[in-house]
C-alpha atoms as a PDB file:
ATOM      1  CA  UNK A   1       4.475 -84.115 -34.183  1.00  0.00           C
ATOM      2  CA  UNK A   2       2.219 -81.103 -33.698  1.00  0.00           C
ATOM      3  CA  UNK A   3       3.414 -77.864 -35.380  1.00  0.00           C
ATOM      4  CA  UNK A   4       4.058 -75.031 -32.865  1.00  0.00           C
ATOM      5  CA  UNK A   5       1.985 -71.953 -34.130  1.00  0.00           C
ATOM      6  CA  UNK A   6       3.238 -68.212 -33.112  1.00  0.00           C
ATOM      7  CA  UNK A   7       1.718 -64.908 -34.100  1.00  0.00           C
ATOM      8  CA  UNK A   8       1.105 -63.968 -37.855  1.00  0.00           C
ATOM      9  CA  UNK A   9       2.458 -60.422 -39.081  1.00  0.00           C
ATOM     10  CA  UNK A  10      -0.883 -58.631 -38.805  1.00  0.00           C
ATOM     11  CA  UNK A  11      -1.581 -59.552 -35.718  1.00  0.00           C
ATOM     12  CA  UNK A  12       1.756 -58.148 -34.533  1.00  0.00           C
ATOM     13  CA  UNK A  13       1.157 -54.647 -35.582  1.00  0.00           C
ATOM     14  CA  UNK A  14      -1.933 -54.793 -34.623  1.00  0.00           C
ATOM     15  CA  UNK A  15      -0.950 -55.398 -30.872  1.00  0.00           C
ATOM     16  CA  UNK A  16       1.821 -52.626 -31.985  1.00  0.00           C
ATOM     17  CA  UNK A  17      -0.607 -50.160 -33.194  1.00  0.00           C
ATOM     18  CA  UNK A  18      -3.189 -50.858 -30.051  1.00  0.00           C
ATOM     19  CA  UNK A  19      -0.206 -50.345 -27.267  1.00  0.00           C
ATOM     20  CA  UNK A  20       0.801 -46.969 -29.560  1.00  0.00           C
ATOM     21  CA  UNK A  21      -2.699 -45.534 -29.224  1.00  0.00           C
ATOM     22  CA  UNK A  22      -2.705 -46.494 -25.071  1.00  0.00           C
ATOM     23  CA  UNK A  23       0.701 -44.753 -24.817  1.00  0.00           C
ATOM     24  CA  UNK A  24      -0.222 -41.480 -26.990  1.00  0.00           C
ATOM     25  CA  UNK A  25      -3.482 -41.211 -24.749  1.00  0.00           C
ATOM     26  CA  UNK A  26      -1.807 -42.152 -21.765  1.00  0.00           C
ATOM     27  CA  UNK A  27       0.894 -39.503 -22.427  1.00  0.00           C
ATOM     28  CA  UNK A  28      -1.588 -36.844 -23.103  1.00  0.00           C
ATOM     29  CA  UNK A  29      -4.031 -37.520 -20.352  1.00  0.00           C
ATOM     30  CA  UNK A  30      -0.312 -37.088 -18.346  1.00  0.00           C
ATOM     31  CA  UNK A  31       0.328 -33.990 -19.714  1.00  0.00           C
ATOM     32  CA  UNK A  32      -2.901 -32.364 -19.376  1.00  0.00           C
ATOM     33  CA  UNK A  33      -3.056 -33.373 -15.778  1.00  0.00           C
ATOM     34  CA  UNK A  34       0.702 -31.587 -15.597  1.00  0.00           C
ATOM     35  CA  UNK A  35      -0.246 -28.875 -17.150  1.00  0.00           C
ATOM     36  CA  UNK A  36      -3.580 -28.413 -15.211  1.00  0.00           C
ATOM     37  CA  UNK A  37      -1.458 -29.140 -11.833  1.00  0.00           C
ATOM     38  CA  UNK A  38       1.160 -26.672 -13.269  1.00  0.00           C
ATOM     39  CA  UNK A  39      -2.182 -23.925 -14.109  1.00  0.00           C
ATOM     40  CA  UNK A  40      -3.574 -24.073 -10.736  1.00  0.00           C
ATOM     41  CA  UNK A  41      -0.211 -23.560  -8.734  1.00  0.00           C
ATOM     42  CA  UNK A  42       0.056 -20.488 -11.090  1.00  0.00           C
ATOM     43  CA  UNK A  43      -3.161 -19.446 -10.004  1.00  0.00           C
ATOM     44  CA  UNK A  44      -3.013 -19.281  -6.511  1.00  0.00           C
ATOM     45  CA  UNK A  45       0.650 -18.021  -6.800  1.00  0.00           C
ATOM     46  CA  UNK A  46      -0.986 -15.166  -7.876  1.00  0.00           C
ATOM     47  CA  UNK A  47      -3.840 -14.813  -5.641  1.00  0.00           C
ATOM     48  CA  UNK A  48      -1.803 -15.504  -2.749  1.00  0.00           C
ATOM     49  CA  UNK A  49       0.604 -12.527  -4.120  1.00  0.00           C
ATOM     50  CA  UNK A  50      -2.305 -10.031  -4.734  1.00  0.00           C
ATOM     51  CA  UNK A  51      -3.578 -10.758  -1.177  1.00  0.00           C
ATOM     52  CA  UNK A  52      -0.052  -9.987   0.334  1.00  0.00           C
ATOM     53  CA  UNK A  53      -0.011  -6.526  -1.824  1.00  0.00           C
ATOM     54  CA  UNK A  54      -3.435  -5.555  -1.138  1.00  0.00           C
ATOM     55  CA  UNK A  55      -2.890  -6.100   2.746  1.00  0.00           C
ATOM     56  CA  UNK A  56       0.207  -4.337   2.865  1.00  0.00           C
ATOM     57  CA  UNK A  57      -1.354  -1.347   0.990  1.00  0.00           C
ATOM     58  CA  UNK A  58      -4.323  -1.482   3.230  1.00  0.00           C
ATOM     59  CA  UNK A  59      -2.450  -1.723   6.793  1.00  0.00           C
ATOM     60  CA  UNK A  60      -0.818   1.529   5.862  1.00  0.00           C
ATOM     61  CA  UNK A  61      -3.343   3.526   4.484  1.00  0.00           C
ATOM     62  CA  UNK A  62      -5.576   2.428   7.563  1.00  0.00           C
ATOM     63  CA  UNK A  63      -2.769   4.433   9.274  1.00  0.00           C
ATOM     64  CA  UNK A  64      -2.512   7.400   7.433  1.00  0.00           C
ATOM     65  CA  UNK A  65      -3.486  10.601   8.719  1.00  0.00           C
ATOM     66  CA  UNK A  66      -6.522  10.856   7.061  1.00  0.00           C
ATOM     67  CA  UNK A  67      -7.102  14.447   5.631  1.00  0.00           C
ATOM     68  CA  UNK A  68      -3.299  13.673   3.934  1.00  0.00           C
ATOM     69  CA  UNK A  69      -4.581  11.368   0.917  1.00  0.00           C
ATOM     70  CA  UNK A  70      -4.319  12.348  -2.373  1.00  0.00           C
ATOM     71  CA  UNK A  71      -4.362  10.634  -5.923  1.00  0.00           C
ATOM     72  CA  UNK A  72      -3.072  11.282  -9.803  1.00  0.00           C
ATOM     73  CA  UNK A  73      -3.278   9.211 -12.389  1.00  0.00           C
ATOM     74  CA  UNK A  74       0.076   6.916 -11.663  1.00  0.00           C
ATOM     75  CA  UNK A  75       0.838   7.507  -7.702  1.00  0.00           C
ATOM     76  CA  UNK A  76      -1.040   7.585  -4.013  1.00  0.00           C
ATOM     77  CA  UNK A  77       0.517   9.457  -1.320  1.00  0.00           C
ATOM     78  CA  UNK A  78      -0.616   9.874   2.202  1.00  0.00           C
ATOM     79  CA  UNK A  79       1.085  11.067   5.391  1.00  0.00           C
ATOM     80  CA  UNK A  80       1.913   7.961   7.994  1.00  0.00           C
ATOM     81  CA  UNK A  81       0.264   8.697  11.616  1.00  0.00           C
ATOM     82  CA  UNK A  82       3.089   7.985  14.216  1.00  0.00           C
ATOM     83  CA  UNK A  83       1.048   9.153  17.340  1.00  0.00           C
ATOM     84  CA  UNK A  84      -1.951  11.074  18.723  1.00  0.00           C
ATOM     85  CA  UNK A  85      -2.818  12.788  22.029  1.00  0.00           C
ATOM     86  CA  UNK A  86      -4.596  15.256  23.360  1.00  0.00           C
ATOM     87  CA  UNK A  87      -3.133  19.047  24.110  1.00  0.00           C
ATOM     88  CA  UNK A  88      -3.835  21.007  27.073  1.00  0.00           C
ATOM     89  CA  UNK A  89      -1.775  24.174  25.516  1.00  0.00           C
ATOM     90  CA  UNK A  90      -0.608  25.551  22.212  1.00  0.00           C
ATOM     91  CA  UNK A  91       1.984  27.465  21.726  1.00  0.00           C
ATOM     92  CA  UNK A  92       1.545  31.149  21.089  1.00  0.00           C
ATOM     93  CA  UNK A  93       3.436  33.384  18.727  1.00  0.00           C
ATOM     94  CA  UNK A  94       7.371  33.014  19.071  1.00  0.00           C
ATOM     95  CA  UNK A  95       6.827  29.560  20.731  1.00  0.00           C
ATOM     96  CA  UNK A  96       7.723  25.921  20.310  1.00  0.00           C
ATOM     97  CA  UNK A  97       6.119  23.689  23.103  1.00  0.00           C
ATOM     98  CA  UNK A  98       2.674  22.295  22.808  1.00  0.00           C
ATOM     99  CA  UNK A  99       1.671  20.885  26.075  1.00  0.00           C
ATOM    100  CA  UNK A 100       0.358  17.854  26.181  1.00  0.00           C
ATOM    101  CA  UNK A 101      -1.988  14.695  28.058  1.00  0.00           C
ATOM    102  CA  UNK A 102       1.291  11.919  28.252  1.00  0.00           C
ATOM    103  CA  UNK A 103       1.103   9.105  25.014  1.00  0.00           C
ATOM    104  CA  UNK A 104       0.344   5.739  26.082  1.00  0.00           C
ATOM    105  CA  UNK A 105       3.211   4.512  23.653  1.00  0.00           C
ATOM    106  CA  UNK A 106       5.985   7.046  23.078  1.00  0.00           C
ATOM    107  CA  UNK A 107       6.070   7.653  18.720  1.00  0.00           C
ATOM    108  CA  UNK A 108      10.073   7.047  18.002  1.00  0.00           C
ATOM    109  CA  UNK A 109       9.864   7.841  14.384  1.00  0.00           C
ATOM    110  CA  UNK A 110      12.089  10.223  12.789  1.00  0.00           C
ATOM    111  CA  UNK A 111      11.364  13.464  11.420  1.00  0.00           C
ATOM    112  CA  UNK A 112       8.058  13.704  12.726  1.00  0.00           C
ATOM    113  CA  UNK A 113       5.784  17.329  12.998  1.00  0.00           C
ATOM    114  CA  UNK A 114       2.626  18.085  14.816  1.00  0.00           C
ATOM    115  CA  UNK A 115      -0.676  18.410  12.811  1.00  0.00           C
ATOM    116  CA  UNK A 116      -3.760  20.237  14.789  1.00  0.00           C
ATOM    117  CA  UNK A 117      -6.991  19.949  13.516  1.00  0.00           C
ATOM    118  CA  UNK A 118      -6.066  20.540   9.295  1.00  0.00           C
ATOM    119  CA  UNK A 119      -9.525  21.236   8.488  1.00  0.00           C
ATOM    120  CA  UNK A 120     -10.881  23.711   5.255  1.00  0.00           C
ATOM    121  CA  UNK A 121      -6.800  23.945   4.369  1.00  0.00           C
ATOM    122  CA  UNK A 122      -6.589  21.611   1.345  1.00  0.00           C
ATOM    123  CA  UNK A 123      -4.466  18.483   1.022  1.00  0.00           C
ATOM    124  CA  UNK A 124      -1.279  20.585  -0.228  1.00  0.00           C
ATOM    125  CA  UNK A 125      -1.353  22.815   3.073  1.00  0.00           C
ATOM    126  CA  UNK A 126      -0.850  19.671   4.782  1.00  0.00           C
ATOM    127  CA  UNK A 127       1.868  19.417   2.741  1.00  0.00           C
ATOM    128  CA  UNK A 128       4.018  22.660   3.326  1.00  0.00           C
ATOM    129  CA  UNK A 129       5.387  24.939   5.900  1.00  0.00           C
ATOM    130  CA  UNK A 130       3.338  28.122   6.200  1.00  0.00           C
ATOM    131  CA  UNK A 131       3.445  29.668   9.946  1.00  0.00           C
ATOM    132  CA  UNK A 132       0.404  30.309  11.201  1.00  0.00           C
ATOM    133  CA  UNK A 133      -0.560  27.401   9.852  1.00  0.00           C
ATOM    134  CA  UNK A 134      -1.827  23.552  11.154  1.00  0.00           C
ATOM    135  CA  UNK A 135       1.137  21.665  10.626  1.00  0.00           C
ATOM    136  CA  UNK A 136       4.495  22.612  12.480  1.00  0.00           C
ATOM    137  CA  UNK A 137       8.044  22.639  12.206  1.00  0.00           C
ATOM    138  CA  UNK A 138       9.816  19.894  12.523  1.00  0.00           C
ATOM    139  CA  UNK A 139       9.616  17.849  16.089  1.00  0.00           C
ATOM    140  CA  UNK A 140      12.944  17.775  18.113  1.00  0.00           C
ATOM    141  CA  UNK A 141      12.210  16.363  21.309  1.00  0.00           C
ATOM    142  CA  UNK A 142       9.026  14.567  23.203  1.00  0.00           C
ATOM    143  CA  UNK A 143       9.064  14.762  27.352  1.00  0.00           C
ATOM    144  CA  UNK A 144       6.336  12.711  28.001  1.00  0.00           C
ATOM    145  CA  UNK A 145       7.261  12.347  31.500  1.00  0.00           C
ATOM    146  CA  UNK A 146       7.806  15.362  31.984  1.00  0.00           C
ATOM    147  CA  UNK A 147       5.860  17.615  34.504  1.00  0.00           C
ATOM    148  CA  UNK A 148       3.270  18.947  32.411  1.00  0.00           C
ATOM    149  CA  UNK A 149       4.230  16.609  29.563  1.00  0.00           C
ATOM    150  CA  UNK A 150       5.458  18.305  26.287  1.00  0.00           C
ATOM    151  CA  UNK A 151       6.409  18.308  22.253  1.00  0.00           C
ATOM    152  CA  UNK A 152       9.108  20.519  21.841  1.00  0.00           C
ATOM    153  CA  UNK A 153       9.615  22.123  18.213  1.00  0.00           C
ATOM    154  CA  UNK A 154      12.633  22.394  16.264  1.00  0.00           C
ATOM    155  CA  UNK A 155      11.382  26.153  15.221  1.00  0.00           C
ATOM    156  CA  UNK A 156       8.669  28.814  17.007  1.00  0.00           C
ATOM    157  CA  UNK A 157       5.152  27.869  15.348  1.00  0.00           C
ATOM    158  CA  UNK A 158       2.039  29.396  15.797  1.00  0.00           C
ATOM    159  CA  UNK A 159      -1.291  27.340  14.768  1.00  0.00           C
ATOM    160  CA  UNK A 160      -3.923  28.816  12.458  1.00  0.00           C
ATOM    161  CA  UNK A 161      -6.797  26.669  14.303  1.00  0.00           C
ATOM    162  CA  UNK A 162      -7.194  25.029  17.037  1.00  0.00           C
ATOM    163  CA  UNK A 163      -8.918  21.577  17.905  1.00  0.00           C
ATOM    164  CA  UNK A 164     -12.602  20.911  19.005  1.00  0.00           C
ATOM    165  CA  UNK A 165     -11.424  18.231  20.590  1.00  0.00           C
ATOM    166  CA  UNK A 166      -8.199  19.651  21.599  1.00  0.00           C
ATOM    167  CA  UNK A 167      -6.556  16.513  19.375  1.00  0.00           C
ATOM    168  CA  UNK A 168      -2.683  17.138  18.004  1.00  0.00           C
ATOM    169  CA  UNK A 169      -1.664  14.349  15.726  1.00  0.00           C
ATOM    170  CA  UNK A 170       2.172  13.581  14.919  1.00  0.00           C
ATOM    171  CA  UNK A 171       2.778  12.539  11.113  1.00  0.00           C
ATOM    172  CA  UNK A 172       5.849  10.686   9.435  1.00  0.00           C
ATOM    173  CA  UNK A 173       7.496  11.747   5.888  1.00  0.00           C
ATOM    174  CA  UNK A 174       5.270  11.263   3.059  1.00  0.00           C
ATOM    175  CA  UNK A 175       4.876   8.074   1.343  1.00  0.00           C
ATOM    176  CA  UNK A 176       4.237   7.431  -2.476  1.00  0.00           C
ATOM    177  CA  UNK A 177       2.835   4.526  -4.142  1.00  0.00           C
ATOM    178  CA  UNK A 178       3.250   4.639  -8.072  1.00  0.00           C
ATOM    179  CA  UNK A 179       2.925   2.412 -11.141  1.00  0.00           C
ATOM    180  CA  UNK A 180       5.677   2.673 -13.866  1.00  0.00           C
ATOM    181  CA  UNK A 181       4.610  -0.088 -16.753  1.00  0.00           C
ATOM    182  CA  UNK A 182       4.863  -3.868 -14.945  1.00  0.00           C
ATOM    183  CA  UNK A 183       6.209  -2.470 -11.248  1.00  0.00           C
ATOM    184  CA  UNK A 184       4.316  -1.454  -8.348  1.00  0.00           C
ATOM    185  CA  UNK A 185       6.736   1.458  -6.058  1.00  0.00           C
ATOM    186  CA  UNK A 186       6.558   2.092  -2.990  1.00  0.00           C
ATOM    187  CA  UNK A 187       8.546   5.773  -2.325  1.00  0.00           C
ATOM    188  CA  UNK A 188       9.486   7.002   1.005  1.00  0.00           C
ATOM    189  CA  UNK A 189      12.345   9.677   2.504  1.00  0.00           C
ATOM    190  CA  UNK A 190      12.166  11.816  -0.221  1.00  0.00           C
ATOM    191  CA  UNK A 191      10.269  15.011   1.740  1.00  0.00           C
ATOM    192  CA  UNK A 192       7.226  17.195   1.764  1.00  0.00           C
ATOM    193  CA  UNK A 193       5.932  18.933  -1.512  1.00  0.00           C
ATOM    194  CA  UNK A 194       2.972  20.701  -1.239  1.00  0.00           C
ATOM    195  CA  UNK A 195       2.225  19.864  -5.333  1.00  0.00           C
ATOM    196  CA  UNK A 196       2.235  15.753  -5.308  1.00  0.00           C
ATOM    197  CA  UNK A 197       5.713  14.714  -6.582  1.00  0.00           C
ATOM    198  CA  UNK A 198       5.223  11.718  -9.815  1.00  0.00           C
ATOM    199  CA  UNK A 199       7.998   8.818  -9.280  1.00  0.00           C
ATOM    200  CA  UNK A 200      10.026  11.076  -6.667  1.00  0.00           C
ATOM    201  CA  UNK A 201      13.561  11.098  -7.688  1.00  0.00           C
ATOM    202  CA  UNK A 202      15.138  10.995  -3.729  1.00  0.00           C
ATOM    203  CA  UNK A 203      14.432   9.040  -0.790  1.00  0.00           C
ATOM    204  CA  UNK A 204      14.548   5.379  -1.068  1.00  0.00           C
ATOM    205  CA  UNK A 205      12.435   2.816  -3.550  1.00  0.00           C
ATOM    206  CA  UNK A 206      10.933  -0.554  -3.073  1.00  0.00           C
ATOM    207  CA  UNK A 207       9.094  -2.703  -5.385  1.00  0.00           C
ATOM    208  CA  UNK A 208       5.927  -3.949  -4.056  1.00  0.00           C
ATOM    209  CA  UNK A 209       5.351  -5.852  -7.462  1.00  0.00           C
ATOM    210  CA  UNK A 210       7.079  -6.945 -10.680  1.00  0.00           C
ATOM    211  CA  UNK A 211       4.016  -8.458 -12.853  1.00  0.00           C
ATOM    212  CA  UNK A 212       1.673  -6.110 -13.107  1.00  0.00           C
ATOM    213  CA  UNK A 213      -0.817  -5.857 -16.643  1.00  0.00           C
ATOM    214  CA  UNK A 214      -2.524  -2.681 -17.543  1.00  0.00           C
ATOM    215  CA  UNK A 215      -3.252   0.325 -15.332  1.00  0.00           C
ATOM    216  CA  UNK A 216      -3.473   0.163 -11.308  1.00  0.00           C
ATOM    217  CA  UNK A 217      -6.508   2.325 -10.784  1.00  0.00           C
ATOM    218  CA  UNK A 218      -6.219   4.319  -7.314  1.00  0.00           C
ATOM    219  CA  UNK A 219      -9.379   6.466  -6.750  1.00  0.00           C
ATOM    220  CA  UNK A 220     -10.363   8.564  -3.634  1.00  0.00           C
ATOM    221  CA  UNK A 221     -13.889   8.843  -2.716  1.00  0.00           C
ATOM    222  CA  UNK A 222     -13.922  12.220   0.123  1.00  0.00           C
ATOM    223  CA  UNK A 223     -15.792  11.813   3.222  1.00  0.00           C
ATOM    224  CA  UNK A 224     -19.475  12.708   3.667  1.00  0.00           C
ATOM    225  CA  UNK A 225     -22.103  13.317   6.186  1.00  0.00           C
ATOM    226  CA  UNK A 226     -22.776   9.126   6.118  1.00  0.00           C
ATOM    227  CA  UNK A 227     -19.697   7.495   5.567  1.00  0.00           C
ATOM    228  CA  UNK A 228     -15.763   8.227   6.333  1.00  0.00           C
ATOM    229  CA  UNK A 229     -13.442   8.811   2.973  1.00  0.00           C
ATOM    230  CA  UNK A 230     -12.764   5.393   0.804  1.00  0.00           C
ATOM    231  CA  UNK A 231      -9.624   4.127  -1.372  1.00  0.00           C
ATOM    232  CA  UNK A 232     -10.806   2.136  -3.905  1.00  0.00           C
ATOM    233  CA  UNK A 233      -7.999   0.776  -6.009  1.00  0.00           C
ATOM    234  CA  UNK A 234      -7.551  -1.921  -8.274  1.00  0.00           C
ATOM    235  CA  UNK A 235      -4.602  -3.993 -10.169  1.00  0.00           C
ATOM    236  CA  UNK A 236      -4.182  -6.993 -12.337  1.00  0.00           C
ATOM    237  CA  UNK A 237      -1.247  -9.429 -12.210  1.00  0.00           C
ATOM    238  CA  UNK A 238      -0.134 -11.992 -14.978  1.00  0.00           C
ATOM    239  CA  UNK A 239       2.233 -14.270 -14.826  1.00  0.00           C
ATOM    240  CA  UNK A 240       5.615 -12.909 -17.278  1.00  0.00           C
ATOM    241  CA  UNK A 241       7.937 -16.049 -16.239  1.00  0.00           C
ATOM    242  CA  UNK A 242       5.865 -18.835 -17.966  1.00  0.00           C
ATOM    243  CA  UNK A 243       4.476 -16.460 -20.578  1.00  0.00           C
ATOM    244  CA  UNK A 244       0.693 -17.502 -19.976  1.00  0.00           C
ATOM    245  CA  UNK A 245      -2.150 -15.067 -21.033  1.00  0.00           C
ATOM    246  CA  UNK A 246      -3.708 -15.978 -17.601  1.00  0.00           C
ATOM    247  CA  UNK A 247      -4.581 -12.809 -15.231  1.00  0.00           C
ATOM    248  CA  UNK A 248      -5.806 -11.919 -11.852  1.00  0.00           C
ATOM    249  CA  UNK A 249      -7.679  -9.118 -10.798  1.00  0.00           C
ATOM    250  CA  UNK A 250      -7.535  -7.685  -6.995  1.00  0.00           C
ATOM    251  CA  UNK A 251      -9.749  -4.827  -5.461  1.00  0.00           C
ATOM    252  CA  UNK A 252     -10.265  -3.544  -2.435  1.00  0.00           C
ATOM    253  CA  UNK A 253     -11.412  -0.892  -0.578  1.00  0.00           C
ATOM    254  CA  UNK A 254     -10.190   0.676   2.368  1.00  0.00           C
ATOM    255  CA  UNK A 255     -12.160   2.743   4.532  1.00  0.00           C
ATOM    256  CA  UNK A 256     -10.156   5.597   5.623  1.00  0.00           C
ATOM    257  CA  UNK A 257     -11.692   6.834   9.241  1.00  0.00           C
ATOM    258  CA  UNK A 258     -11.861  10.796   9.939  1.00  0.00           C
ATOM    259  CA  UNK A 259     -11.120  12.715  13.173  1.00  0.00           C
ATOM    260  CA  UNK A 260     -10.727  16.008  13.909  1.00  0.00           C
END
């Protein structure tokens, strides 16, 4: 009878040893390919969130009322534009009715006041209450089908200036941007100041973002005979969750257009 050979000891953990070194690299190369899937998802989590907070801050500075814009070192604040028209008369001392060409689209915001012209006043004017001055007391009422159409004022104003282009502009509350450590704020109801309020204390507060690193940079570059004003403003985002050292940095600029 023929003897029936099997395997000898050393050639059994060799075959052991050989399918451990497959698994370990197979394991790894599994991993890494995790880990790189895992890497790039983080990536364009965070690209996809810094294009959702730099278009949001962009779409509302584009409608800003220009001249309104200033800076410090942790906030932005602007005025929001509800509505422009044209004015055919201004009310005189101890009046409140500006006459005006009808608005295509009625503005329903709240607390709204009428800006003309706001010119050579500096940004904190824009900002106040002083009668004669360019912006008015609050607006109560807006007959724009009326015969001649009108904005009716809470209080008698009297403008300092008038309009080349006989323009009157109607502007929202302020609005407030600022950075406190990882969070973005957006600020809004909390009223007029002529000096630029940090981290105002009323009104109401969202978070725009919750993972920012470093300083959001916010910088304000005045019009000139070439160009319209620019907001330039950058921020970086990392990811806090997983703990990576990963960033990514977002700038933009938004080109603020100027009218009189």
């Amino acid at each position: 009878m023929e003897r029936t050979r099997g395997f000898t000891l050393i050639e059994l953990i060799m075959v052991i040893v050989l399918l451990a070194i497959v698994a370990t690299v197979s394991v790894r190369f599994v991993a890494l390919s995790t880990r790189g899937a895992l890497d790039v998802s983080e990536r364009q989590q965070r690209a996809l969130q810094g294009v959702v907070i730099s278009e949001q801050i962009t779409r509302e500075l584009r409608e800003a009322f220009p001249l309104s814009i200033r800076t410090s070192d942790e906030c932005l604040e602007w005025l929001p534009l509800e509505g422009a028209t044209g004015y055919t008369s201004l009310p005189t001392a101890g009046g409140d009715r500006i006459e005006i060409v009808p608005f295509d689209e009625v503005p329903s915001a709240s607390s709204m006041r009428a800006i003309v012209y706001g010119y050579g006043t500096g940004t904190s004017a824009l900002y106040g209450s002083a009668n004669p001055g360019s912006v008015s007391s609050p607006v109560a009422t807006i007959g724009n089908a009326a015969s001649p159409p009108f904005i009716e004022l809470q209080a008698a104003h009297r403008f300092a200036e008038r309009s080349p282009e006989r323009r009157v502009f109607l502007v929202g509350e302020p609005v407030s941007l600022c950075q406190s450590g990882r969070y973005l704020y957006r600020y809004s109801g909390y009223g007029r100041n002529p000096s630029q309020p940090l981290f105002p204390a009323s009104g109401n507060r969202e978070v725009l973002s919750a993972n920012l690193t470093g300083t959001v940079d916010f910088t304000y570059l005045p019009a000139t005979f070439q160009r319209s004003a620019v907001i330039q403003f950058t921020f970086t985002l990392r990811d806090y969750e997983t703990g990576s050292d990963e960033t990514t940095t977002v700038s933009q600029e938004v080109q603020i257009r100027n009218v009189p």
